[in-house]
Protein backbone atom coordinates (compact mmCIF):
# COMPACT_ATOMS: atom_id res chain seq x y z
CA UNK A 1 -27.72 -3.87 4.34
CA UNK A 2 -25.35 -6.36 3.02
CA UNK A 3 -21.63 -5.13 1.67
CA UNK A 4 -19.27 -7.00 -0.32
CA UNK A 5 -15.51 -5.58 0.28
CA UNK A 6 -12.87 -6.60 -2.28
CA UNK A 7 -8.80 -5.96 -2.07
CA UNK A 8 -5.90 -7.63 -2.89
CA UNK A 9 -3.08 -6.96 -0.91
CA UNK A 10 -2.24 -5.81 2.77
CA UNK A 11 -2.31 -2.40 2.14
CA UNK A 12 -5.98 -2.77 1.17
CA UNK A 13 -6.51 -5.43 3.85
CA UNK A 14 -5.71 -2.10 6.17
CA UNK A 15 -7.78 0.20 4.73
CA UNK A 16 -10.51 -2.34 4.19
CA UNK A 17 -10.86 -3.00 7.88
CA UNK A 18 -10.61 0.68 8.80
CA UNK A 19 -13.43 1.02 6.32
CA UNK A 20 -15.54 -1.95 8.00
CA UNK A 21 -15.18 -1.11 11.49
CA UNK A 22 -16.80 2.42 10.12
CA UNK A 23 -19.74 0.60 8.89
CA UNK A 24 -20.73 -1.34 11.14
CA UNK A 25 -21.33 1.99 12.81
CA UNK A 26 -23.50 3.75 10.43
CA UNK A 27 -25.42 0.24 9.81
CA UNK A 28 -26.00 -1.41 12.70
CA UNK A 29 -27.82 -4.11 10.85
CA UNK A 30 -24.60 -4.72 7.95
CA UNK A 31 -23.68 -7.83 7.26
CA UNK A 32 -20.05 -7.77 5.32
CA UNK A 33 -18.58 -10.32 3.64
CA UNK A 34 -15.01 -9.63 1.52
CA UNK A 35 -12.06 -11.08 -0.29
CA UNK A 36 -9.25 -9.47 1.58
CA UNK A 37 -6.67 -10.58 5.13
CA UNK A 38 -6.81 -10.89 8.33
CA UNK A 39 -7.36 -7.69 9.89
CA UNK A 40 -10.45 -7.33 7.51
CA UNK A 41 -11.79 -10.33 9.54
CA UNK A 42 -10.73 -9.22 12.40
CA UNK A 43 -12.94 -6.44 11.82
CA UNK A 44 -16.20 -8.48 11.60
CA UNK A 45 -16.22 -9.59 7.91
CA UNK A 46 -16.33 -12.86 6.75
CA UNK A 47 -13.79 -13.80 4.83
CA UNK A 48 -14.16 -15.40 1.60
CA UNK A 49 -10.70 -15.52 -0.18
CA UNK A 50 -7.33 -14.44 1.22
CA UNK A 51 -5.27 -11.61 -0.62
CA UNK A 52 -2.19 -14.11 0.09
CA UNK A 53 -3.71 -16.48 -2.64
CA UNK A 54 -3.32 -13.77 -4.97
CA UNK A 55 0.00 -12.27 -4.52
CA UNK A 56 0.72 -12.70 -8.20
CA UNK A 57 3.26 -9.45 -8.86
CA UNK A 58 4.80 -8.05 -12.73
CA UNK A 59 3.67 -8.82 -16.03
CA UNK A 60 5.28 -12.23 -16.69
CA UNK A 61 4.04 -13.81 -13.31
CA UNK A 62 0.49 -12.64 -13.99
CA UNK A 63 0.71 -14.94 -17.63
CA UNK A 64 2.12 -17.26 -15.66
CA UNK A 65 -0.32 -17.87 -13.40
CA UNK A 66 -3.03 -16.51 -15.41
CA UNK A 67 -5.51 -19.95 -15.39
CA UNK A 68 -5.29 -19.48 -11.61
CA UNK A 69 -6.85 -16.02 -12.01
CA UNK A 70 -9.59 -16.68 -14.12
CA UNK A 71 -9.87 -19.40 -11.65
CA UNK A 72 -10.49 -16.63 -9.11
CA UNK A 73 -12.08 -14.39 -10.93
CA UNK A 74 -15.14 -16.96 -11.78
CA UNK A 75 -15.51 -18.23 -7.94
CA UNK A 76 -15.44 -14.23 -7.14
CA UNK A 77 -18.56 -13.52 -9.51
CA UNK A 78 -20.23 -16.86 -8.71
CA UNK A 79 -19.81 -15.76 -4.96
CA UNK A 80 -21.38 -12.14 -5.67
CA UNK A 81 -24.13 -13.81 -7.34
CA UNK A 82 -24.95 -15.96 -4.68
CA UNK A 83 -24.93 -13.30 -1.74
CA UNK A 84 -26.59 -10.61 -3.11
CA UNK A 85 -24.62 -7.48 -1.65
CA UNK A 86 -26.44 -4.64 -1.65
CA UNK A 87 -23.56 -2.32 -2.30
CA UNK A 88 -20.04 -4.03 -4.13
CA UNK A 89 -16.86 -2.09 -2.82
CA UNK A 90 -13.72 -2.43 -4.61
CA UNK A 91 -10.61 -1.11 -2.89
CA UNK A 92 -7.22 -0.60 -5.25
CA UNK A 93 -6.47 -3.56 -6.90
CA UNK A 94 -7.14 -2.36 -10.41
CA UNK A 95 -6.38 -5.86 -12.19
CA UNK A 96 -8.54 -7.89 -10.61
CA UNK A 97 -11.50 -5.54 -9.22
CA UNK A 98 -12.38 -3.41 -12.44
CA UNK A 99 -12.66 -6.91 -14.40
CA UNK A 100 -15.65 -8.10 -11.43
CA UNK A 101 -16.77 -4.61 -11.95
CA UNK A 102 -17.34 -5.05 -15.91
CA UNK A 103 -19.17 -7.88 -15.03
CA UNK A 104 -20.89 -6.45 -11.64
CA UNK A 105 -22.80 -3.13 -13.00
CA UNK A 106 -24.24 -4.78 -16.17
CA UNK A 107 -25.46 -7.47 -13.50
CA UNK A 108 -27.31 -4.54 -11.67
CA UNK A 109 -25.26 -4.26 -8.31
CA UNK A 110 -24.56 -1.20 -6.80
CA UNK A 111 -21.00 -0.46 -7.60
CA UNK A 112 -18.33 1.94 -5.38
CA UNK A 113 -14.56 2.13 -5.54
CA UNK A 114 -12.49 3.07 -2.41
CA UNK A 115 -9.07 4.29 -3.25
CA UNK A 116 -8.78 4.51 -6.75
CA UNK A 117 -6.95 2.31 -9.44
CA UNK A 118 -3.43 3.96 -10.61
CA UNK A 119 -5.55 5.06 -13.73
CA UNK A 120 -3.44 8.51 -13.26
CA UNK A 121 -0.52 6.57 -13.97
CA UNK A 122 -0.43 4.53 -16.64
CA UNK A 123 -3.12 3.53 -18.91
CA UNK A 124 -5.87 6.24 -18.75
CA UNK A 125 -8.13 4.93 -21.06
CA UNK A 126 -9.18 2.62 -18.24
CA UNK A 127 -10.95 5.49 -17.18
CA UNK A 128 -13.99 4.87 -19.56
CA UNK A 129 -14.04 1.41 -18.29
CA UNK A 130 -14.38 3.09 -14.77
CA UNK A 131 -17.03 6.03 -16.07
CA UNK A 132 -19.33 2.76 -17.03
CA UNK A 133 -18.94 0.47 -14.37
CA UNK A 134 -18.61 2.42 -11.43
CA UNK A 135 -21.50 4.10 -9.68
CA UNK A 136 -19.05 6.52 -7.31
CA UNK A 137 -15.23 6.20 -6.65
CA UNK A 138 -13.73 7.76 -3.24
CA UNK A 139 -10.19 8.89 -3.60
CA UNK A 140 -7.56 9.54 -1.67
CA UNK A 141 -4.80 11.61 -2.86
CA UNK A 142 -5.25 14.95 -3.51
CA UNK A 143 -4.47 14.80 -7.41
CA UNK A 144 -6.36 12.65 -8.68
CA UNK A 145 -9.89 14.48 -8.52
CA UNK A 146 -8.66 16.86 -10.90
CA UNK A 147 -7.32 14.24 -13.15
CA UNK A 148 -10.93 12.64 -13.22
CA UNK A 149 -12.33 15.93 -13.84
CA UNK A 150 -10.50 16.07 -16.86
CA UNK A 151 -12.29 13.14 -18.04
CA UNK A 152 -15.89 14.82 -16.73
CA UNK A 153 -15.88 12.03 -13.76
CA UNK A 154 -17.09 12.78 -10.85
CA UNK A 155 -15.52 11.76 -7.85
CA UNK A 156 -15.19 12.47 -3.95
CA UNK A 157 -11.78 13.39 -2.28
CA UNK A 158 -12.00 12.33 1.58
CA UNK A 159 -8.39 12.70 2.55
CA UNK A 160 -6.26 9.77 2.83
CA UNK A 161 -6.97 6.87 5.08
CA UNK A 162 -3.35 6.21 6.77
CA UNK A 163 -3.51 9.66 8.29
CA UNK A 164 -6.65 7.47 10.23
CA UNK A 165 -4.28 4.30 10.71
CA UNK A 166 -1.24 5.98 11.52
CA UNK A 167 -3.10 8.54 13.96
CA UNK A 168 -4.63 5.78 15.87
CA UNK A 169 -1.84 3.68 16.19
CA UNK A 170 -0.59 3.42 19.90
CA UNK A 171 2.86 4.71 20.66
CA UNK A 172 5.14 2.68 22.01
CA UNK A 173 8.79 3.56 24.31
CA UNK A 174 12.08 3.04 22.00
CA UNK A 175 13.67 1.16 25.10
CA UNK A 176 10.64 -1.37 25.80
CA UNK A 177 10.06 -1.93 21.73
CA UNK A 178 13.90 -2.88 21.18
CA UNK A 179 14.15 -5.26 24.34
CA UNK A 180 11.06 -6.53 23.53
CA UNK A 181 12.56 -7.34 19.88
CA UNK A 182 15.59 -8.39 21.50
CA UNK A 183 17.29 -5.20 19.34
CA UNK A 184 20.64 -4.25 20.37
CA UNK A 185 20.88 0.19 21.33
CA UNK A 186 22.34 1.31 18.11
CA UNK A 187 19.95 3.59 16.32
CA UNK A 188 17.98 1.54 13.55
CA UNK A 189 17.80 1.53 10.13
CA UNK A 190 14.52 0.01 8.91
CA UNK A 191 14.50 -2.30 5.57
CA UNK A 192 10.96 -2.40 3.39
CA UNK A 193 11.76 -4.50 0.84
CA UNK A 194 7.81 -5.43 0.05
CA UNK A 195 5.20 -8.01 0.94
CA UNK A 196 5.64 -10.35 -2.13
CA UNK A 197 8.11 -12.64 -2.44
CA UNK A 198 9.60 -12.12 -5.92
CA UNK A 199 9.45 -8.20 -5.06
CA UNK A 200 11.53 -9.06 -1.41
CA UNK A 201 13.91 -11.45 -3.34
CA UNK A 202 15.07 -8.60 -6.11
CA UNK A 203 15.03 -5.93 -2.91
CA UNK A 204 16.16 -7.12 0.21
CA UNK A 205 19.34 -8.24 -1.01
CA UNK A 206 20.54 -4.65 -2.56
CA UNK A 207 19.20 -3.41 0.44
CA UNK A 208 21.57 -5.33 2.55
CA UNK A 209 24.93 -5.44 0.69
CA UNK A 210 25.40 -1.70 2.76
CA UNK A 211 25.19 -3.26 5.95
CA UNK A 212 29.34 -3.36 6.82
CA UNK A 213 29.39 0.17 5.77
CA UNK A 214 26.97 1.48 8.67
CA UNK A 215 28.59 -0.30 11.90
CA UNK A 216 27.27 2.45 14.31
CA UNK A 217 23.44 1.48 13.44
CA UNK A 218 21.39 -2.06 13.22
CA UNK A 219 19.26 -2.96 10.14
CA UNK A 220 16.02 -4.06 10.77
CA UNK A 221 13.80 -6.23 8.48
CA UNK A 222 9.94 -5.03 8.56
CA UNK A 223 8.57 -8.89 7.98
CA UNK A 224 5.57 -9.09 5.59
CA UNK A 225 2.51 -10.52 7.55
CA UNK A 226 2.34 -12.64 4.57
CA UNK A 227 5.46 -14.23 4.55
CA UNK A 228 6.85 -16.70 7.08
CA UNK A 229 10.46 -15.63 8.90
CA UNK A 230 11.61 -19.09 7.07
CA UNK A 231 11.55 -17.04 4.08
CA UNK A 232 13.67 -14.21 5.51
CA UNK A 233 16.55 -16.42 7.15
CA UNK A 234 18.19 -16.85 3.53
CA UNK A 235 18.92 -12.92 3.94
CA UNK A 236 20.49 -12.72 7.20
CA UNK A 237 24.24 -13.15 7.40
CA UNK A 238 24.75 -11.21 9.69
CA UNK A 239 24.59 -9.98 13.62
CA UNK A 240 23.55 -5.84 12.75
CA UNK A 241 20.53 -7.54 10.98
CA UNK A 242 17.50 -8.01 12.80
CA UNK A 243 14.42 -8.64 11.65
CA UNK A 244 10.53 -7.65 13.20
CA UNK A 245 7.43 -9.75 11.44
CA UNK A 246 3.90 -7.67 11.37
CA UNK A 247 5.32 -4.87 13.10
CA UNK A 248 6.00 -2.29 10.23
CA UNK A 249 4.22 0.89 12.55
CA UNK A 250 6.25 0.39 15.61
CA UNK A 251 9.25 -0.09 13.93
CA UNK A 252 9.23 3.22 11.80
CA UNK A 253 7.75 4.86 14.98
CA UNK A 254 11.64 3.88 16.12
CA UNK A 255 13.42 4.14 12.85
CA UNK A 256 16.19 7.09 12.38
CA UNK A 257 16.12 6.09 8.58
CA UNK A 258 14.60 3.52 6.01
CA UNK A 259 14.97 1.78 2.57
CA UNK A 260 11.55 1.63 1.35
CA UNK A 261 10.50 -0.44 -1.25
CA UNK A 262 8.38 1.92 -3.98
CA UNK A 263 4.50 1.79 -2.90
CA UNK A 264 2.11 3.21 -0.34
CA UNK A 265 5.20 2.32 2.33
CA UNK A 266 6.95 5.42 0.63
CA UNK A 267 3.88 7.58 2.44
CA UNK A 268 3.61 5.78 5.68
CA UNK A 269 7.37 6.06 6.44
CA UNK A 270 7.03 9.74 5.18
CA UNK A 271 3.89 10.48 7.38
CA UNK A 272 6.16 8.50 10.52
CA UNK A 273 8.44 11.53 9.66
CA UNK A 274 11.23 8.98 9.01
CA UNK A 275 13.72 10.21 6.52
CA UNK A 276 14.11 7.71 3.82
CA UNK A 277 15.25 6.68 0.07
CA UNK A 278 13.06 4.87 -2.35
CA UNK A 279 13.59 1.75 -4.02
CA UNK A 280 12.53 0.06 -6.81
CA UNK A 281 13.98 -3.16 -9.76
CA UNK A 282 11.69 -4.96 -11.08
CA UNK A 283 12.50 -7.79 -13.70
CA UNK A 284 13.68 -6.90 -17.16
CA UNK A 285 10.39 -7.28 -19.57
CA UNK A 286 8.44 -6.08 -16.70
CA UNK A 287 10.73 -2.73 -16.78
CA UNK A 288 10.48 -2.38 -20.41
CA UNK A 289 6.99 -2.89 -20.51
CA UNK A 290 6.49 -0.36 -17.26
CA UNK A 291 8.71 2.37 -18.54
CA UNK A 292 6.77 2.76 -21.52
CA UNK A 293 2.74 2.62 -20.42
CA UNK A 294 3.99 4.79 -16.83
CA UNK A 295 3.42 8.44 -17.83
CA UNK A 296 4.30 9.90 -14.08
CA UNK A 297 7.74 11.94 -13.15
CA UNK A 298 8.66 9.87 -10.58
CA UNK A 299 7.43 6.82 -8.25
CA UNK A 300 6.77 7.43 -5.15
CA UNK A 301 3.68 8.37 -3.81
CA UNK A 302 5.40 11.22 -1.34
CA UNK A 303 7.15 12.88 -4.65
CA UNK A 304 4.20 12.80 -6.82
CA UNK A 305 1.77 14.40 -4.02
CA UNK A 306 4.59 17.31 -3.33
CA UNK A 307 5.09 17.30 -7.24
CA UNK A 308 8.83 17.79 -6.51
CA UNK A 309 11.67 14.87 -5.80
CA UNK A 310 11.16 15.02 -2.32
CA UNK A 311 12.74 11.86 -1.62
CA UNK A 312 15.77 9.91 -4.17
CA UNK A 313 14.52 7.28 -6.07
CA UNK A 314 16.62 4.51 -6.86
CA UNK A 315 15.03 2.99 -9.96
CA UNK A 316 16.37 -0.38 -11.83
CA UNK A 317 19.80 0.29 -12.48
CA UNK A 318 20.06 3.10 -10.03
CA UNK A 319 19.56 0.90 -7.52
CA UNK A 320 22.97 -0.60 -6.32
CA UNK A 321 25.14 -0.48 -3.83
CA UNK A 322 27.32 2.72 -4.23
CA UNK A 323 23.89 4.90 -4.97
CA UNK A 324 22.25 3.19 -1.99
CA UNK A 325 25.09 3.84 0.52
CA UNK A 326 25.76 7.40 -0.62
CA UNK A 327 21.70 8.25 -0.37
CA UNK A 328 21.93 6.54 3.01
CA UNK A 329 24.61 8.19 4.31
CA UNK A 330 23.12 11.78 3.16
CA UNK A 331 19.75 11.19 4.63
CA UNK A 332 22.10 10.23 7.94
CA UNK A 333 23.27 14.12 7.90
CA UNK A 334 21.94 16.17 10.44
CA UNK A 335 21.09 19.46 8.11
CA UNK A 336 19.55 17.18 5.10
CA UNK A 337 17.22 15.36 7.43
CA UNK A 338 16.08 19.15 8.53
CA UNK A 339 15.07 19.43 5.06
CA UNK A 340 13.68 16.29 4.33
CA UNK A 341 11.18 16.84 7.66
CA UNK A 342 10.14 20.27 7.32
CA UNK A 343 8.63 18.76 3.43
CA UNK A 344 7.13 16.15 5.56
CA UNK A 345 5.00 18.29 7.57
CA UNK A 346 3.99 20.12 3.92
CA UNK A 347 2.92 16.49 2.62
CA UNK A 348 0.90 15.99 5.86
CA UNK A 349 -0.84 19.06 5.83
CA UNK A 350 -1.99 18.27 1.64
CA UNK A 351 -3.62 15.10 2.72
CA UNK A 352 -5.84 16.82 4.75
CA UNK A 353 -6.81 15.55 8.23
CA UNK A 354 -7.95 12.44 9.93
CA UNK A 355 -11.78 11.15 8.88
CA UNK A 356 -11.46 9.44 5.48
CA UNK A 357 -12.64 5.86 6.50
CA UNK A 358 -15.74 7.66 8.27
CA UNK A 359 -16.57 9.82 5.35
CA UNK A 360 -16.59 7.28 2.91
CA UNK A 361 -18.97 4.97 4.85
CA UNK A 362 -20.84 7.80 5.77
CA UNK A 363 -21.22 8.10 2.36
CA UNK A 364 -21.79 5.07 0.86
CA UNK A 365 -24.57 3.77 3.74
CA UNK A 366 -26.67 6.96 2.91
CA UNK A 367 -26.60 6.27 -0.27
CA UNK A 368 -28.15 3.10 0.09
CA UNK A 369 -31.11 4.76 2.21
């Protein structure tokens, strides 16, 4: 069978290759072509388009570069057209997958979706859209079947894929990783300000202007695989800030706390059992715009799953200095960081167990037989 994988940022890049490798062992004839990164190719699919083209973030951005999209968006159909999947996957990436997808079931390809589009937050009449072009969607948090069901969709909750990536990842000694990072003993506070640059610019430098009020600990930067440290260097002014490119796993793995920018790295930290506080500014319009079309309680993904405020969220004007040290230094404290673990475990134990990459491709090949 032939299998045409889409996603649009690392995140899905991840999840995308997990999903692959799974594949290729339930169809040991698949051929798998995507638009996605470099551990999707790694995998065995051919790329086609890197997500790091398309790193277009916020409202006024996406007008901005909007010719380039429709640029995109014609060389993806044209591309679909030409190879002849047999079965389309779409993974997150609601802006540009559902509009190939409008285009894609009309066009009579077999249509899934693999982690599905924030629909649940914002904007739930996209749900029709999905309903019609769509053939069967594969989520991963625990809420959002119900939500569907609301909406008489039926969908297929298989757990959530990091439990997979983090599961499998190999440990690694807290001496040998911070030699090996040239990191100095103090215990480390890890800094995820993103993966694009306009989101890193607005958060890494809030995220640093606490640094000379936590001497006893180092602050490391968890580099983007698709940014260059070149980028980074206009941060660092100073000697307790390190930084660690494409190494996000092993550094939480070490972490005794974290700033994490608002996204799935709000779960991963969470599931590394790393207490942490959440972050999030975006530009002004695209704030506005948000804050009226978001219909959720809060942001982060850990929060939302617990349906409690699990973690502080330090949203747009919440986010500054005195909020950020005075969240950091509370997460520090030996009794709140009791608390904040023993809610971990809870979160873990919703998302189910490991299996979701293998479930969905279980699913989807035998559908195609």
């Amino acid at each position: 069978m032939k299998y045409y994988i889409l996603a649009g940022e690392a995140s899905g890049d991840l999840h995308g290759s997990n999903l692959i490798k799974e594949i290729f062992k339930q169809d040991k004839e698949a051929q798998i072509r995507c638009w996605g990164g470099d551990l999707m190719q790694q995998a065995g699919a051919e790329l086609v388009s890197h997500y790091k083209e398309r790193a277009f973030m916020g409202f006024a951005e996406i007008i901005k570069n909007l010719s380039s999209i429709l640029d995109f968006i014609k060389t993806c159909k044209q591309d679909i057209e030409d190879y002849k999947p047999d079965a389309l996957i779409f993974i997150d990436n609601s802006g540009f997958n559902l509009r190939i997808a409008k285009w894609a079931k009309p066009a009579g390809f077999k249509t899934f979706y693999y982690i599905s589009p924030q629909v649940w937050a914002s904007r739930a009449s996209r749900v029709e859209t999905i309903k019609k072009t769509i053939d069967h969607m594969y989520v991963v948090l625990p809420f959002v079947k119900p939500f569907y069901e609301k909406y008489n969709y039926d969908v297929t909750y298989v757990g959530h894929p990091l439990i997979d990536a983090i599961h499998n990842h190999p440990s690694i000694d807290s001496t040998v990783f911070k030699t090996e990072n040239q990191l100095s003993e103090k215990p480390i506070i890890a800094l995820l300000p993103g993966s694009r640059k306009q989101e890193i610019t607005k958060m890494l430098a809030g995220m640093l202007s606490i640094v000379d009020d936590f001497p006893d600990y180092q602050f490391v930067i968890a580099g983007a695989p698709s940014q260059d440290y070149s980028f980074y260097q206009q941060f660092i002014k100073n000697d307790n800030i390190k930084f660690i490119s494409n190494k996000t796993y092993d550094l939480l793995k070490n972490a005794t706390a974290a700033l994490v920018t608002s996204g799935t790295a709000t779960l991963e930290t969470a599931l590394f059992k790393v207490p942490e506080v959440v972050c999030y500014k975006g530009s002004w319009a695209s704030y506005q715009i948000a804050k009226r079309i978001i219909t959720l309680k809060y942001i982060s993904l850990v929060n939302l799953i617990m349906d409690e405020e699990v973690v502080t969220e330090l949203i747009q004007e919440d986010f500054n200095t005195k909020n950020i040290k005075a969240e950091l230094q509370k997460i520090l404290e030996p009794h709140h960081r009791a608390q904040l673990l023993q809610k971990y475990d809870i979160l873990e134990k919703k998302l189910g167990g490991t299996g979701a990459s293998e479930k969905t491709a279980k699913l989807i090949v035998a559908s195609l037989k």
